[in-house]
N, C-alpha and C. Protein backbone atom coordinates (compact mmCIF):
# COMPACT_ATOMS: atom_id res chain seq x y z
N UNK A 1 -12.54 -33.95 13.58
CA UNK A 1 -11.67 -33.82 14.72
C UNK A 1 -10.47 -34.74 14.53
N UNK A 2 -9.39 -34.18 14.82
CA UNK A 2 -7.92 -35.01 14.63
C UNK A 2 -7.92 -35.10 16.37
N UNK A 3 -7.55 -36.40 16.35
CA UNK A 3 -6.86 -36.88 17.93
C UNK A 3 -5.55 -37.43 17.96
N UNK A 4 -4.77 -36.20 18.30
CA UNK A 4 -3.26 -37.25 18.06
C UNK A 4 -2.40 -37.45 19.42
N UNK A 5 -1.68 -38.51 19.72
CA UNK A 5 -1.22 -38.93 20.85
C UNK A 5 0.43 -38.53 20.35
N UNK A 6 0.73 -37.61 21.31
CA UNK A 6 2.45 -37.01 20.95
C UNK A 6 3.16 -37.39 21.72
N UNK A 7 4.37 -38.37 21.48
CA UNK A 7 5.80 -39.10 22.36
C UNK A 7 6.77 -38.15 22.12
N UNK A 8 6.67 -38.31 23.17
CA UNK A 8 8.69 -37.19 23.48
C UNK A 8 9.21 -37.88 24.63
N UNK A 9 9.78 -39.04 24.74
CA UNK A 9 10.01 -39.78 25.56
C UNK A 9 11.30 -39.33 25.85
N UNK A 10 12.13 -38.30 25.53
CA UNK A 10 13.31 -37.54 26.01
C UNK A 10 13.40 -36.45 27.14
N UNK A 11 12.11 -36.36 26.81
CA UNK A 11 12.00 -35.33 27.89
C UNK A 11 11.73 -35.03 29.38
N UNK A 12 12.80 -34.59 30.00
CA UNK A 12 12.46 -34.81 31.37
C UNK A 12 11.76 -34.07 32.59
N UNK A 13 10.95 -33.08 31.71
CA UNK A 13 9.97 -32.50 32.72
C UNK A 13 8.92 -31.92 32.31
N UNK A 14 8.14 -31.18 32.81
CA UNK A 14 7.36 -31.10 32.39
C UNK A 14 7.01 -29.44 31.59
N UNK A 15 8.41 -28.70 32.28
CA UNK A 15 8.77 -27.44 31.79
C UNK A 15 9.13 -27.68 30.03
N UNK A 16 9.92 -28.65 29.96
CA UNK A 16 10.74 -28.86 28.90
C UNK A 16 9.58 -29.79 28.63
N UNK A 17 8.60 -30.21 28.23
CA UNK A 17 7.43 -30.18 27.19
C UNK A 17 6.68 -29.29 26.77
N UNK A 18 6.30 -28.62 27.75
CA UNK A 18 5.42 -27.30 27.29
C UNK A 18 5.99 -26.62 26.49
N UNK A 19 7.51 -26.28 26.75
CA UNK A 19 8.35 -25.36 25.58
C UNK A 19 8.46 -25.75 24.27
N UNK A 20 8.05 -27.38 24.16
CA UNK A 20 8.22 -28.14 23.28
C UNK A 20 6.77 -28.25 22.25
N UNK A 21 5.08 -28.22 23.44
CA UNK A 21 4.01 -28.35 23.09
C UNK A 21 3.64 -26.69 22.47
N UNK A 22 4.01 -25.79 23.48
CA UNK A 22 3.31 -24.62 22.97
C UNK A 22 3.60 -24.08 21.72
N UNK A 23 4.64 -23.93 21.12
CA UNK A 23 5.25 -23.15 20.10
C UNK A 23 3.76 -24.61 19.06
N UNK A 24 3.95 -25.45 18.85
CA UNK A 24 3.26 -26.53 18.12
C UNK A 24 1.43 -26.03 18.14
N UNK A 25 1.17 -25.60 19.58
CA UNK A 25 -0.67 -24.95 19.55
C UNK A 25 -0.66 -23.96 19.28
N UNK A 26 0.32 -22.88 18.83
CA UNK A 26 0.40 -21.89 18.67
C UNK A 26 -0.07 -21.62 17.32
N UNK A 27 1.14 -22.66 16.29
CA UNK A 27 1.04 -22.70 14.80
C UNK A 27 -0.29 -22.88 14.56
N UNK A 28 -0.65 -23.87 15.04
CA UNK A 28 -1.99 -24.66 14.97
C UNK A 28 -3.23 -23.82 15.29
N UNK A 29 -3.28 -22.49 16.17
CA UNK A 29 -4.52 -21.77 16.26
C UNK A 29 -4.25 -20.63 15.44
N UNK A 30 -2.79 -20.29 14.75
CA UNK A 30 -2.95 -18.96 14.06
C UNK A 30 -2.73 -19.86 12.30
N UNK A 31 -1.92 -20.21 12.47
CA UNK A 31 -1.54 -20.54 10.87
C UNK A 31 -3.03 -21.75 10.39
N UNK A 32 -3.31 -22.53 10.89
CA UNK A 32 -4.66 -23.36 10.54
C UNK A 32 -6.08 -22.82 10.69
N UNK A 33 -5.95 -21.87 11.66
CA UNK A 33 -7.28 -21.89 12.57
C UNK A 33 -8.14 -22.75 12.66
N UNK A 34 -6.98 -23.47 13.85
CA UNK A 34 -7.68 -24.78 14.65
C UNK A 34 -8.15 -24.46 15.74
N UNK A 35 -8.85 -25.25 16.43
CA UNK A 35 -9.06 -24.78 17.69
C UNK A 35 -8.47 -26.56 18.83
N UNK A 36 -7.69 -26.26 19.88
CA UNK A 36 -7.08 -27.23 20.10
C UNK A 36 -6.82 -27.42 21.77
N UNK A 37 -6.77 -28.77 22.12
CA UNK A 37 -7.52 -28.56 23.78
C UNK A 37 -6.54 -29.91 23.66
N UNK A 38 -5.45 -29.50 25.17
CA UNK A 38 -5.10 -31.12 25.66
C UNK A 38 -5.99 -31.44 26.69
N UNK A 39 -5.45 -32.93 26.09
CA UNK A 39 -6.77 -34.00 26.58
C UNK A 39 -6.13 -34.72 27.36
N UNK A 40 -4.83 -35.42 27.52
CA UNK A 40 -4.46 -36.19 28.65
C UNK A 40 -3.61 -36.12 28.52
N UNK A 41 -2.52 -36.48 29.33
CA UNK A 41 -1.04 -37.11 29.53
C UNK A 41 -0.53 -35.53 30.23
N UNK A 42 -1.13 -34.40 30.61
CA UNK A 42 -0.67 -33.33 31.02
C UNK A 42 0.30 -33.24 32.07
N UNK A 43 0.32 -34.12 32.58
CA UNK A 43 1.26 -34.26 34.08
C UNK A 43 2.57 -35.96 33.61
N UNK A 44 2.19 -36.22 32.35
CA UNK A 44 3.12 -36.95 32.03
C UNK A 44 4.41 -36.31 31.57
N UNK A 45 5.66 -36.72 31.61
CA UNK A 45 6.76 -36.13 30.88
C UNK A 45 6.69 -36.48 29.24
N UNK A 46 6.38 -37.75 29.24
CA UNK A 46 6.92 -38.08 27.94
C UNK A 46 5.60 -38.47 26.25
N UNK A 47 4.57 -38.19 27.02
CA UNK A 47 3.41 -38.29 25.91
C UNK A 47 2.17 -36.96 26.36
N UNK A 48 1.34 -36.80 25.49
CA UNK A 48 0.25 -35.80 25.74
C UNK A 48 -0.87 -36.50 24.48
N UNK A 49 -1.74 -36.12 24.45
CA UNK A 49 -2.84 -36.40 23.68
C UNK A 49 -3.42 -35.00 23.90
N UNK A 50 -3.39 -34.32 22.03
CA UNK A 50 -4.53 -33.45 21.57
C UNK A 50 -5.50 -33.56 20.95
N UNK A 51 -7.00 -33.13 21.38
CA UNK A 51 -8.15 -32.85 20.09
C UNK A 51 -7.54 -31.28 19.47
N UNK A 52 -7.47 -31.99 17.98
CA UNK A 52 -7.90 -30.66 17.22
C UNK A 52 -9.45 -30.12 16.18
N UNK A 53 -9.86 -29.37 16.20
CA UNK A 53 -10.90 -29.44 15.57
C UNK A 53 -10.88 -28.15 14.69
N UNK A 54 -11.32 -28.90 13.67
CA UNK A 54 -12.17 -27.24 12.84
C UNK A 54 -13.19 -27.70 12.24
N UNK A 55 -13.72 -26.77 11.52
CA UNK A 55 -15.31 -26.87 10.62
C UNK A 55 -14.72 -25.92 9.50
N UNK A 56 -15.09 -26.36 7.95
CA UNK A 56 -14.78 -25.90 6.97
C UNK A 56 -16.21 -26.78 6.22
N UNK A 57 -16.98 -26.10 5.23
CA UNK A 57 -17.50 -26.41 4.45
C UNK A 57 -17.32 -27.59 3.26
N UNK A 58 -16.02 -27.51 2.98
CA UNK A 58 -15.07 -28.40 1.92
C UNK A 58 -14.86 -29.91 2.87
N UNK A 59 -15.34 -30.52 2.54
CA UNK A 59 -14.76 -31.92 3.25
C UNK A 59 -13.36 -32.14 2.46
N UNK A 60 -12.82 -32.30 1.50
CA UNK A 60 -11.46 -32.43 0.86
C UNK A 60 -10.25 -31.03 1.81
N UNK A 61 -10.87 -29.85 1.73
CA UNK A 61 -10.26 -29.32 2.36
C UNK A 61 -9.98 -29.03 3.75
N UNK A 62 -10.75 -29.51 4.57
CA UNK A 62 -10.97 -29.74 5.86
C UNK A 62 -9.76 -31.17 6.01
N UNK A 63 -9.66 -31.90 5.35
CA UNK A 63 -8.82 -33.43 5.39
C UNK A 63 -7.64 -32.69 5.43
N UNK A 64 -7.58 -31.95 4.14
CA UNK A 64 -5.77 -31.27 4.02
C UNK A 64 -5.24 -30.70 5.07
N UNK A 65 -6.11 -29.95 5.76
CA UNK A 65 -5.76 -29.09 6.55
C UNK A 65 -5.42 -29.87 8.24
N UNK A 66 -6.19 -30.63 8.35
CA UNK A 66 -5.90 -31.92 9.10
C UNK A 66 -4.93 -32.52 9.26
N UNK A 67 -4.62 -33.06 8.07
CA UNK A 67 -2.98 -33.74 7.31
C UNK A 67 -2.04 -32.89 7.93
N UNK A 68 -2.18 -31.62 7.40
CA UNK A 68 -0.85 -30.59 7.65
C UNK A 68 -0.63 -30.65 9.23
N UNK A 69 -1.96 -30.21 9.85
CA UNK A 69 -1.40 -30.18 11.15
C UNK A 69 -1.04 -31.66 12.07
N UNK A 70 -1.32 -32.71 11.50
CA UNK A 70 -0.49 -34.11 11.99
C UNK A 70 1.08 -33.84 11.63
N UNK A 71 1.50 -33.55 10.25
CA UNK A 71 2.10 -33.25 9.61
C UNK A 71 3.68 -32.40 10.60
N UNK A 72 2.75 -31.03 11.26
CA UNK A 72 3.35 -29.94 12.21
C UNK A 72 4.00 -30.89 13.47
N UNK A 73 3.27 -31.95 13.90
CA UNK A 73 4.01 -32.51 14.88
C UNK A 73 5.12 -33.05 14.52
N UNK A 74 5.46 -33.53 13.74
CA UNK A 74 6.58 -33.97 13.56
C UNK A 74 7.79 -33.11 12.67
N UNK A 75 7.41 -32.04 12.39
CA UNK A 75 8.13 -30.95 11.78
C UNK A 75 8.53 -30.08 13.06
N UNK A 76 7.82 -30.20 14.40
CA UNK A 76 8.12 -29.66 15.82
C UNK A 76 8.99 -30.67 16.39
N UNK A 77 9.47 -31.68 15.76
CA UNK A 77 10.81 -32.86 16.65
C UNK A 77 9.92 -33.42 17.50
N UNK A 78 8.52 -33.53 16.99
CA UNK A 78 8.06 -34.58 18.14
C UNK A 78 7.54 -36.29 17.38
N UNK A 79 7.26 -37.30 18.12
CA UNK A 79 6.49 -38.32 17.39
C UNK A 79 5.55 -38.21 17.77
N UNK A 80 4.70 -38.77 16.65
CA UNK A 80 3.44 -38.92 16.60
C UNK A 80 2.97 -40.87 16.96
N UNK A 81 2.53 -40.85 18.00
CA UNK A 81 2.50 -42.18 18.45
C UNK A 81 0.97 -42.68 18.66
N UNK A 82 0.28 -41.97 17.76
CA UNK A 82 -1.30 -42.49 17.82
C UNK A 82 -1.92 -41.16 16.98
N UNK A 83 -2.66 -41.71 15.87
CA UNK A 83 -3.67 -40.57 15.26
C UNK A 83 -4.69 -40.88 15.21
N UNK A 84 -5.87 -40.29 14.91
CA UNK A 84 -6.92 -40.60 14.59
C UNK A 84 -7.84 -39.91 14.23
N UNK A 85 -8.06 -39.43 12.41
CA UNK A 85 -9.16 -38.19 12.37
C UNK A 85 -10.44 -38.95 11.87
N UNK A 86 -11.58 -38.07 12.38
CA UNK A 86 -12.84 -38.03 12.30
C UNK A 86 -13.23 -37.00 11.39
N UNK A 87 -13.70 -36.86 9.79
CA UNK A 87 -14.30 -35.86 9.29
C UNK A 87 -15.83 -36.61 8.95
N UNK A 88 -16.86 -35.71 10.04
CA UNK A 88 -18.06 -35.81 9.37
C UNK A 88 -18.66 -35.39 8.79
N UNK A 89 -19.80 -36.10 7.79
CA UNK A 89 -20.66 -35.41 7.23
C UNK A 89 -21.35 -34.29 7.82
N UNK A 90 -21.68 -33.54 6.77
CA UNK A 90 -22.42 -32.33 7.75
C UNK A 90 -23.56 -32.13 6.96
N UNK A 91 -25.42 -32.87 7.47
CA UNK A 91 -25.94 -31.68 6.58
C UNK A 91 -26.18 -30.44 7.08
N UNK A 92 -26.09 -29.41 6.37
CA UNK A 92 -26.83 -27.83 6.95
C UNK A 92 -28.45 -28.09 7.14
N UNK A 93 -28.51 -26.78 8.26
CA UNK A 93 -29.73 -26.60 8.23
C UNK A 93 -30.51 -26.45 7.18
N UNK A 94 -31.85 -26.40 7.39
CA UNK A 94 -32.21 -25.78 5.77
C UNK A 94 -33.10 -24.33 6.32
N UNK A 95 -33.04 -23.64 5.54
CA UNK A 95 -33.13 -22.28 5.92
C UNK A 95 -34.67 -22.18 6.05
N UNK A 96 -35.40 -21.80 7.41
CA UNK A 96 -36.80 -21.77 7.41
C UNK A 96 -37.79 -20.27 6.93
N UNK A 97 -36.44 -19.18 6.62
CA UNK A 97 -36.84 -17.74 5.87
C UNK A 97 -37.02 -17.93 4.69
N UNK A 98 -38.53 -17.39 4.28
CA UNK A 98 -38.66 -17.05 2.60
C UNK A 98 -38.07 -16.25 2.10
């Protein structure tokens, strides 16, 4: 899970963030297939905090893909004013069919 805290301290409402946030969750659920939920600052003008999450088998590739979308915030004119990813280990089940 990537948790990133996004500053747009220019902005003065809350119309003119969303225009600013959505086009950014958009990329992020079609071009990554992330899945992505704001978490706070929703009624703030000038910051928001997202979880993003995915599950990929590849721990190296699960990181990249991570990267990129930290990456997207700031390629959207926004700052990035707090990150923080979590990739865990995963073991699989183990399969109880002969």
């Amino acid at each position: 899970m990537l948790q990133v805290e996004v500053g747009c301290p220019w902005v003065r409402s809350l119309k003119e963030k969303r225009a600013l946030m959505l086009p950014l969750l958009e990329r992020w659920r079609r071009g990554y297939s992330l899945s992505v939920a704001r978490v706070a600052g929703l009624d703030a003008h000038g910051w928001e905090r997202l979880a993003v999450v995915a599950v990929d088998a590849d721990r190296d590739r699960l990181g990249g893909v991570m990267a990129q979308a930290e990456a997207a915030v700031r390629e959207a004119g926004l700052d990035v004013v707090m990150a923080r990813l979590d990739i865990e280990p995963w073991d699989p089940l183990e399969s109880t069919t002969p």
